[in-house]
C-alpha atoms as a PDB file:
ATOM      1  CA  UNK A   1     -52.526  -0.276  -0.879  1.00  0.00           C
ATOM      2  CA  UNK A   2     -52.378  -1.574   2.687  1.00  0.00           C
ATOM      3  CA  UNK A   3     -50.872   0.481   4.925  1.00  0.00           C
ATOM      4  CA  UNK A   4     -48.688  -0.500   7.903  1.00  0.00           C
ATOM      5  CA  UNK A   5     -48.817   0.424  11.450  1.00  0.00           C
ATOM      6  CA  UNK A   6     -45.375   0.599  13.564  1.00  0.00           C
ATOM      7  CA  UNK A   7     -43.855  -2.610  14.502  1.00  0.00           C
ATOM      8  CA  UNK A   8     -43.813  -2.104  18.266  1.00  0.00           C
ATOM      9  CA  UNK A   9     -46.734  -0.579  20.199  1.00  0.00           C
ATOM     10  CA  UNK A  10     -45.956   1.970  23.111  1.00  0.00           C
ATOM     11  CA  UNK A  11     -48.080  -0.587  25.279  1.00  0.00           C
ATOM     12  CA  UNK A  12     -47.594  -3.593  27.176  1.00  0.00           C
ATOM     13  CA  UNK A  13     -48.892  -6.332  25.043  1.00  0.00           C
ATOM     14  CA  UNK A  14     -49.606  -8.545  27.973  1.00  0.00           C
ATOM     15  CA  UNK A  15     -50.616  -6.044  30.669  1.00  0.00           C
ATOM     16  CA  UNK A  16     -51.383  -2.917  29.095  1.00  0.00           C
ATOM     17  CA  UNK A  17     -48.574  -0.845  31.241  1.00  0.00           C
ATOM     18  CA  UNK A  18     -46.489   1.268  29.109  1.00  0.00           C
ATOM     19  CA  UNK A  19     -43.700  -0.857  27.429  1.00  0.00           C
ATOM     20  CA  UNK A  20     -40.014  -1.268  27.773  1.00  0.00           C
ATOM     21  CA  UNK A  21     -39.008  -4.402  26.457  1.00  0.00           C
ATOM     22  CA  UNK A  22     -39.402  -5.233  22.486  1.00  0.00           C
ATOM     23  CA  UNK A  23     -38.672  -9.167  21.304  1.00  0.00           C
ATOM     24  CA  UNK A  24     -39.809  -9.495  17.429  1.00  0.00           C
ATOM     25  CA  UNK A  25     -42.985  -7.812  17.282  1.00  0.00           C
ATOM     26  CA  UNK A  26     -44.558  -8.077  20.751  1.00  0.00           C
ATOM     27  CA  UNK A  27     -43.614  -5.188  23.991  1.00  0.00           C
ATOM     28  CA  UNK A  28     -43.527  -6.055  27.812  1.00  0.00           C
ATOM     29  CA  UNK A  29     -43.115  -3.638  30.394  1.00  0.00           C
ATOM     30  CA  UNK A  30     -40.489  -4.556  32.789  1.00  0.00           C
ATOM     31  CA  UNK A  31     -42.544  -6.694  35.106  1.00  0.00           C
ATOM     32  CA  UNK A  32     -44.204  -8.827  32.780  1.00  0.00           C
ATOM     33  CA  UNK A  33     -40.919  -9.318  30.798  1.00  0.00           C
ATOM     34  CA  UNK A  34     -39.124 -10.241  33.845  1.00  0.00           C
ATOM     35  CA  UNK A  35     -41.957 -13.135  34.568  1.00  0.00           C
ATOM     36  CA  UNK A  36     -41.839 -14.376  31.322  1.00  0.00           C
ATOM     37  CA  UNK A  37     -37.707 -14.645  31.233  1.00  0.00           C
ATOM     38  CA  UNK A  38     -37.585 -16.566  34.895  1.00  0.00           C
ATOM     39  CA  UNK A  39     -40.463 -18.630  33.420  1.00  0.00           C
ATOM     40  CA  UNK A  40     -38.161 -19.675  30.602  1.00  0.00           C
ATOM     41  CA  UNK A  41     -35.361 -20.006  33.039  1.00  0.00           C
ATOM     42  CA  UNK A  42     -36.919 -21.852  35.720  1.00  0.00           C
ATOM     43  CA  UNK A  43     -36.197 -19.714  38.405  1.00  0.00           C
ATOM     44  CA  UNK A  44     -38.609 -17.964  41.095  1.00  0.00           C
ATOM     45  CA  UNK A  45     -40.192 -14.590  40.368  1.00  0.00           C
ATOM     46  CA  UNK A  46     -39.808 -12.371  43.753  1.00  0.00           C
ATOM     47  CA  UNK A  47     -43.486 -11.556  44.908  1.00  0.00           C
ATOM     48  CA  UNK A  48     -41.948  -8.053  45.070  1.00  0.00           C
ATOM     49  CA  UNK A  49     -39.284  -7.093  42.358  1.00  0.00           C
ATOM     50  CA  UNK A  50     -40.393  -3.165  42.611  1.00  0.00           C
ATOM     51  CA  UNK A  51     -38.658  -1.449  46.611  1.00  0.00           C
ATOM     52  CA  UNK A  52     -37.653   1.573  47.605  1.00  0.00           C
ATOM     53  CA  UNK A  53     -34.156   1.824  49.561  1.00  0.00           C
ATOM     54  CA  UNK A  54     -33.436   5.151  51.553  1.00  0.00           C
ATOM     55  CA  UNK A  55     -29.761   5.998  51.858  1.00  0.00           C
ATOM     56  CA  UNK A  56     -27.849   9.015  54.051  1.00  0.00           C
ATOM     57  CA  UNK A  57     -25.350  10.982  51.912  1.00  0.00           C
ATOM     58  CA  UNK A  58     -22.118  12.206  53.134  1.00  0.00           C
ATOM     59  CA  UNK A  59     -23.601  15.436  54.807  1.00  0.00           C
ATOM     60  CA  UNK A  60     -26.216  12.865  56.668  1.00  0.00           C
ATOM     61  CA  UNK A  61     -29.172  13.604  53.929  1.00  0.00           C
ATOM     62  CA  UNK A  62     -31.754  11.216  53.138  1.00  0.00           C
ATOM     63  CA  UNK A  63     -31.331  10.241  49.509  1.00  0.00           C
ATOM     64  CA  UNK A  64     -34.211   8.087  48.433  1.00  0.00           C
ATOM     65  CA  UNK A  65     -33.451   5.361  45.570  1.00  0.00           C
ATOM     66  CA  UNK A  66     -36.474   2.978  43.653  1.00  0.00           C
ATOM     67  CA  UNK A  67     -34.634  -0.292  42.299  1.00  0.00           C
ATOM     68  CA  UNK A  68     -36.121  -2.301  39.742  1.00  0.00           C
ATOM     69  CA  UNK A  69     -34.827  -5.403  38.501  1.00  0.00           C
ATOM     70  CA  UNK A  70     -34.307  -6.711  34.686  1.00  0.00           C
ATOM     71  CA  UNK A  71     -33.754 -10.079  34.229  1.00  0.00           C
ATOM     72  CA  UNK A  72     -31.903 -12.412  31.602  1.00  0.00           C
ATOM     73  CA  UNK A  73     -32.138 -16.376  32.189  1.00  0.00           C
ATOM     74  CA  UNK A  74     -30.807 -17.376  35.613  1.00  0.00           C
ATOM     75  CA  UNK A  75     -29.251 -13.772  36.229  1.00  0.00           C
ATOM     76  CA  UNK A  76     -30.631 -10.445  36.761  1.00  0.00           C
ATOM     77  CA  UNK A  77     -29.470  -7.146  37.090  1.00  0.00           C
ATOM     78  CA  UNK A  78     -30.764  -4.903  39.794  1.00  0.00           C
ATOM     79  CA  UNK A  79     -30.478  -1.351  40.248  1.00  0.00           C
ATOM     80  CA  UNK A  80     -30.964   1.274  42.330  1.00  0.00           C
ATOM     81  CA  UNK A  81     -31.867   5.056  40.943  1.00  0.00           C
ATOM     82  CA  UNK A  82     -31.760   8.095  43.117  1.00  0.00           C
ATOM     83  CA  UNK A  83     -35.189  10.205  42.928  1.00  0.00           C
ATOM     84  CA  UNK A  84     -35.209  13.488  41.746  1.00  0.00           C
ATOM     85  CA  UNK A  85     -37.857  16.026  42.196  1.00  0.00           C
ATOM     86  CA  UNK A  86     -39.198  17.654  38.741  1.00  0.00           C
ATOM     87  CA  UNK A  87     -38.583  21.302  40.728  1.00  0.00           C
ATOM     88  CA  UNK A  88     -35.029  20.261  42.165  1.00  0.00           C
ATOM     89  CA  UNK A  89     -33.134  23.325  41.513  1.00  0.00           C
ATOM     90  CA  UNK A  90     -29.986  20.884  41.010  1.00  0.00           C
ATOM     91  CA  UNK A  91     -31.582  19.920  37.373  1.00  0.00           C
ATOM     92  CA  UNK A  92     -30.554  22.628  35.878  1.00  0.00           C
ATOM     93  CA  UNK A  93     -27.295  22.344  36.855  1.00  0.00           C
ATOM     94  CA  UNK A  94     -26.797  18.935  35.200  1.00  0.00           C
ATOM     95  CA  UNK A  95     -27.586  16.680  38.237  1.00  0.00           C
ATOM     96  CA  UNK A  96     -28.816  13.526  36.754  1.00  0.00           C
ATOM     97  CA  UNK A  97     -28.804  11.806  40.534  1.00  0.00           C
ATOM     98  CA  UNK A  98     -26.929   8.222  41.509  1.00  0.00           C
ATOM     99  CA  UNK A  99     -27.487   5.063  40.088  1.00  0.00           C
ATOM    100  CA  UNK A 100     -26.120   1.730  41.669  1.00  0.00           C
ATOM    101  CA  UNK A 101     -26.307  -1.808  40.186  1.00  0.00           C
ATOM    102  CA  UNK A 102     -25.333  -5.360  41.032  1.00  0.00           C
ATOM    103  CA  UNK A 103     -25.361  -8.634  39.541  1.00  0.00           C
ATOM    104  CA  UNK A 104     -27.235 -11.515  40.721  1.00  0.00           C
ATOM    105  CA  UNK A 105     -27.576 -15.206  39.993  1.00  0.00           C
ATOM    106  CA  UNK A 106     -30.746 -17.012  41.371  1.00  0.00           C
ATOM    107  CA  UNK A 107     -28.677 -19.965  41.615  1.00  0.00           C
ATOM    108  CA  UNK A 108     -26.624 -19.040  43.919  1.00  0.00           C
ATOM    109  CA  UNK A 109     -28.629 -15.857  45.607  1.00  0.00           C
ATOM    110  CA  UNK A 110     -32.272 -15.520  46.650  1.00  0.00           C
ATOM    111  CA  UNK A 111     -34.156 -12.312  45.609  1.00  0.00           C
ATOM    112  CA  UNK A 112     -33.958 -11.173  48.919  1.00  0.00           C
ATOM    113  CA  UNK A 113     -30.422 -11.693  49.913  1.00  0.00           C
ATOM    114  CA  UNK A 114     -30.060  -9.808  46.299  1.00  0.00           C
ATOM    115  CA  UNK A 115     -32.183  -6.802  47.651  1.00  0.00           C
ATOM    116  CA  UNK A 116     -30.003  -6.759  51.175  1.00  0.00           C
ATOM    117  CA  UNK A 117     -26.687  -6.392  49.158  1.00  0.00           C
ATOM    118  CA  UNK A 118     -28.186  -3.948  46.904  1.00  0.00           C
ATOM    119  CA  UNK A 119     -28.947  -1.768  50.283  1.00  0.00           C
ATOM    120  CA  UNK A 120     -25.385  -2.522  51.384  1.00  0.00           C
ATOM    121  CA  UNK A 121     -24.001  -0.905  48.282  1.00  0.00           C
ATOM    122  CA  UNK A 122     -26.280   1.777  47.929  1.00  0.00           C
ATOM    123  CA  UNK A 123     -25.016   3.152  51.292  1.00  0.00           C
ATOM    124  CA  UNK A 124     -21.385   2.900  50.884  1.00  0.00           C
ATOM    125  CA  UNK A 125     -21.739   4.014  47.603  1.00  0.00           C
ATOM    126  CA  UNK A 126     -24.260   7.579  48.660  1.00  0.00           C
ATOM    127  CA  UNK A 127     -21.997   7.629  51.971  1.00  0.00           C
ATOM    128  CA  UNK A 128     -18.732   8.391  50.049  1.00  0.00           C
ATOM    129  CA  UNK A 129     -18.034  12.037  48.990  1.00  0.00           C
ATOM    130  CA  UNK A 130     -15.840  12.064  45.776  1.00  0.00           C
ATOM    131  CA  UNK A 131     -15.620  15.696  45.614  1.00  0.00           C
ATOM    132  CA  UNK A 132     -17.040  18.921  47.376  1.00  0.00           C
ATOM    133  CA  UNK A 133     -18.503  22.134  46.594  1.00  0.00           C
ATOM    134  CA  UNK A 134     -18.266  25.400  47.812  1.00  0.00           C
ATOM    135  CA  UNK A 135     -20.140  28.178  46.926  1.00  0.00           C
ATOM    136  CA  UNK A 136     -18.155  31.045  45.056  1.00  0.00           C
ATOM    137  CA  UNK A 137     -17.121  33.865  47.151  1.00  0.00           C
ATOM    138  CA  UNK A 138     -17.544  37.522  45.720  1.00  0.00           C
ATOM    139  CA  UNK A 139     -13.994  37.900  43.353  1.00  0.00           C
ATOM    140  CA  UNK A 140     -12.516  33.770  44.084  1.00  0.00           C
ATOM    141  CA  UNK A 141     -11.121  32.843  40.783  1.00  0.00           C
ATOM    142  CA  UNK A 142     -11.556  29.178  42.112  1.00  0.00           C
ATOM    143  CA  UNK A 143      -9.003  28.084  39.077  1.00  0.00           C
ATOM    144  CA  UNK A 144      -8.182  24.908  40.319  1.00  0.00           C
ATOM    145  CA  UNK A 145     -11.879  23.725  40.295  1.00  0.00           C
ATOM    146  CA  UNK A 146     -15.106  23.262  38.359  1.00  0.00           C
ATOM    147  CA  UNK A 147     -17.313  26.105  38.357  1.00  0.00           C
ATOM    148  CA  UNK A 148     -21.073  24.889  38.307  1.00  0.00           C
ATOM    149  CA  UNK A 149     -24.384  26.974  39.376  1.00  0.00           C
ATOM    150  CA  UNK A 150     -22.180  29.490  41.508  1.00  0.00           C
ATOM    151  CA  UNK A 151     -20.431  26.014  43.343  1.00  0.00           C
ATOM    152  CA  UNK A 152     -16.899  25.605  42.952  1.00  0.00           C
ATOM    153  CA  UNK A 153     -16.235  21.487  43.027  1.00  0.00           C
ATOM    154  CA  UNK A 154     -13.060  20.108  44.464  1.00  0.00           C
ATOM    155  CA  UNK A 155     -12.122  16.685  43.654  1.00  0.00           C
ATOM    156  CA  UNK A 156     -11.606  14.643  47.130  1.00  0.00           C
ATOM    157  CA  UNK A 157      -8.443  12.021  47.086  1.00  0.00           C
ATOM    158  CA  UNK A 158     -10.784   9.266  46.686  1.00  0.00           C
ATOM    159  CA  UNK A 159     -13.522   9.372  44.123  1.00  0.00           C
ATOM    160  CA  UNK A 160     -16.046   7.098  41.863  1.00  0.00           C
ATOM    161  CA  UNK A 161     -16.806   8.348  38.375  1.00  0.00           C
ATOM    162  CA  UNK A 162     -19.172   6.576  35.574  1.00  0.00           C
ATOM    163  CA  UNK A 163     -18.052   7.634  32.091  1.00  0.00           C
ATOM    164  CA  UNK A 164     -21.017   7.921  29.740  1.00  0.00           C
ATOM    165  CA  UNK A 165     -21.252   9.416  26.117  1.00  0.00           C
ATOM    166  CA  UNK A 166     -24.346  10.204  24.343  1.00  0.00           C
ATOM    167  CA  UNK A 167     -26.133   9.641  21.196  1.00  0.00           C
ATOM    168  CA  UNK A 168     -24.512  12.563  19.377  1.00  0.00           C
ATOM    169  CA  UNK A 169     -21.043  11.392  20.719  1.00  0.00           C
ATOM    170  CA  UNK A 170     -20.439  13.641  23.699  1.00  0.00           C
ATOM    171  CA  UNK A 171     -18.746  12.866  26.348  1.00  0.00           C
ATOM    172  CA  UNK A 172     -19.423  13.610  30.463  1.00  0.00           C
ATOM    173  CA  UNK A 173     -18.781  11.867  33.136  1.00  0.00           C
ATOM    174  CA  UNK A 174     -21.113  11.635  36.491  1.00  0.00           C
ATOM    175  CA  UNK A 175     -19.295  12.247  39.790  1.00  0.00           C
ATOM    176  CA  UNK A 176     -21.406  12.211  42.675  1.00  0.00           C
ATOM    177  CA  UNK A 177     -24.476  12.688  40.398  1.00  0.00           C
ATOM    178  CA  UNK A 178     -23.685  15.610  38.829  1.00  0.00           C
ATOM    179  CA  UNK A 179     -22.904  15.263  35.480  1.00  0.00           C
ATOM    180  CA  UNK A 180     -19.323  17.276  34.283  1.00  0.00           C
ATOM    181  CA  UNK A 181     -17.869  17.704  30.734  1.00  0.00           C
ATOM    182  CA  UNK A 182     -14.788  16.108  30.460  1.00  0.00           C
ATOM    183  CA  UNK A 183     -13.045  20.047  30.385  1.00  0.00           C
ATOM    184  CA  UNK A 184     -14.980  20.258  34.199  1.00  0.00           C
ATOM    185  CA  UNK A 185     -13.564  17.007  35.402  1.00  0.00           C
ATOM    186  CA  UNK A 186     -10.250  17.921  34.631  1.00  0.00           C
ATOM    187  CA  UNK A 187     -10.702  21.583  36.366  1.00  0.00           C
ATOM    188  CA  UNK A 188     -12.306  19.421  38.846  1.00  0.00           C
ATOM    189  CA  UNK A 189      -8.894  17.438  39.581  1.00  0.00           C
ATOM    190  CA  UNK A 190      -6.708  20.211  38.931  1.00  0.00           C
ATOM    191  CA  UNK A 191      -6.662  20.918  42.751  1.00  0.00           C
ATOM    192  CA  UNK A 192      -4.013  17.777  42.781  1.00  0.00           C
ATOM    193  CA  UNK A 193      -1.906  19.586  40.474  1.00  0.00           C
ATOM    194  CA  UNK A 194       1.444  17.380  40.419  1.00  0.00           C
ATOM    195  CA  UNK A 195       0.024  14.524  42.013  1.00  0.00           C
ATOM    196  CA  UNK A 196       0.022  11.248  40.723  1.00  0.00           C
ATOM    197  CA  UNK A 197      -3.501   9.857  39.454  1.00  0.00           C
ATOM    198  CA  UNK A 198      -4.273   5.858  39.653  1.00  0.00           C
ATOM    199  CA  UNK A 199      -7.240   4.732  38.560  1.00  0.00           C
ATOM    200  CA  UNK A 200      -9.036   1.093  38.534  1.00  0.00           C
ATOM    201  CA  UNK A 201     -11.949   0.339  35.937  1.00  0.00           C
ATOM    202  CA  UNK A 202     -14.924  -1.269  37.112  1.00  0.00           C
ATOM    203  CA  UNK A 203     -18.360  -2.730  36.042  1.00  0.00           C
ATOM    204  CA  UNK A 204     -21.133  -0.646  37.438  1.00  0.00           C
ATOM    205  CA  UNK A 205     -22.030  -4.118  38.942  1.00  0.00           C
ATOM    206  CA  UNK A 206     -19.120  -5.078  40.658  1.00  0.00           C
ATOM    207  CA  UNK A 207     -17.987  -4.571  44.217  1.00  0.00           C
ATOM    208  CA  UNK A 208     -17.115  -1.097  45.525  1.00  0.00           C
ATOM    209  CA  UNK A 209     -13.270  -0.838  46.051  1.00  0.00           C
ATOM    210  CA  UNK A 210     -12.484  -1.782  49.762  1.00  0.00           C
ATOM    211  CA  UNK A 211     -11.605   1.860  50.299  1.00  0.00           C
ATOM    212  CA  UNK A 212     -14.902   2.712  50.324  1.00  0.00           C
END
């Protein structure tokens, strides 16, 4: 009887690069899919689709970000990851880093002018503090925070959450990088007790509020 390989190969079938991308039966990495989708489109591949973008944090910290860019006819999406070190103590903590994204039309914005706002975003974005943490004193019960790696976390009055849920269904959500179970989150904004809490949904995409 014959016998079947997989479907997809692990591989790039055009360059050889490990693959991301899987139409029918045949992989791309991300490079070589992105040329072949603004071929179809008719639009300009950048010479350069691959950057790195260096932000300051809050506490004036360089944060270092590599953007790559995946594109879908006339648009693309292009966003910007924060670097983490293998040995970053902050790992095991359940810091999964920043991740910034916007949405660009090559009809109406060049790659570069894409890149520029990208940078723009990235540092209000890493700039704004949504909560702080402050290492627990000897006997603090801290009970109006979330306790993480010996930190208490505060919210701050002004803050920018992504939601995200895995494969098995559970649900976190990533505040300044650091991932929190939804129990943390609320201990986290428990320091508001009796406040009111508004709240504004946004694609990861979109604009930052103009409070930020």
């Amino acid at each position: 009887m014959e016998s079947h390989g997989p479907r997809y190969t692990s591989r790039c079938s055009v360059c050889g690069n490990p693959a991301r991308i899987f139409l029918g039966s045949t992989s791309y990495c991300l490079n070589c899919y992105n040329r072949l989708s603004d071929y179809l489109a008719g639009v300009a591949t950048p010479t350069n689709d691959s950057y790195q973008i260096l932000a300051l944090d809050s506490k004036g910290h360089t944060v270092e970000f590599s953007v790559e860019r995946y594109a879908f006819g006339t648009r693309s999406i292009w966003t910007a990851i924060e670097q983490i070190s293998p040995d970053d103590p902050r790992k095991g903590e359940g810091y999964v880093g920043r991740s910034v994204s916007i949405a660009v039309d090559a009809r109406r914005m060049t790659q570069e002018e894409a890149y520029d706002a990208l940078m723009v975003k990235v540092q209000r974005l890493v700039g704004h503090a949504s909560m702080r943490a402050v290492p627990i004193a000897l006997g603090e019960s801290g009970e109006t925070s979330a306790k993480v790696g010996g930190r208490a976390l505060y919210a701050n009055e002004t803050g920018v959450a992504r939601i995200e849920i895995t494969e098995q269904g559970e649900k976190s959500v990533i505040v300044d990088g650091q991932r929190l179970s939804a129990q943390q989150f609320m201990d986290m904004l428990s320091c508001f007790e009796g406040f009111d809490l508004c709240w504004q949904m946004r694609d990861a995409s979109s604009e930052p509020p103009e409070w930020l």
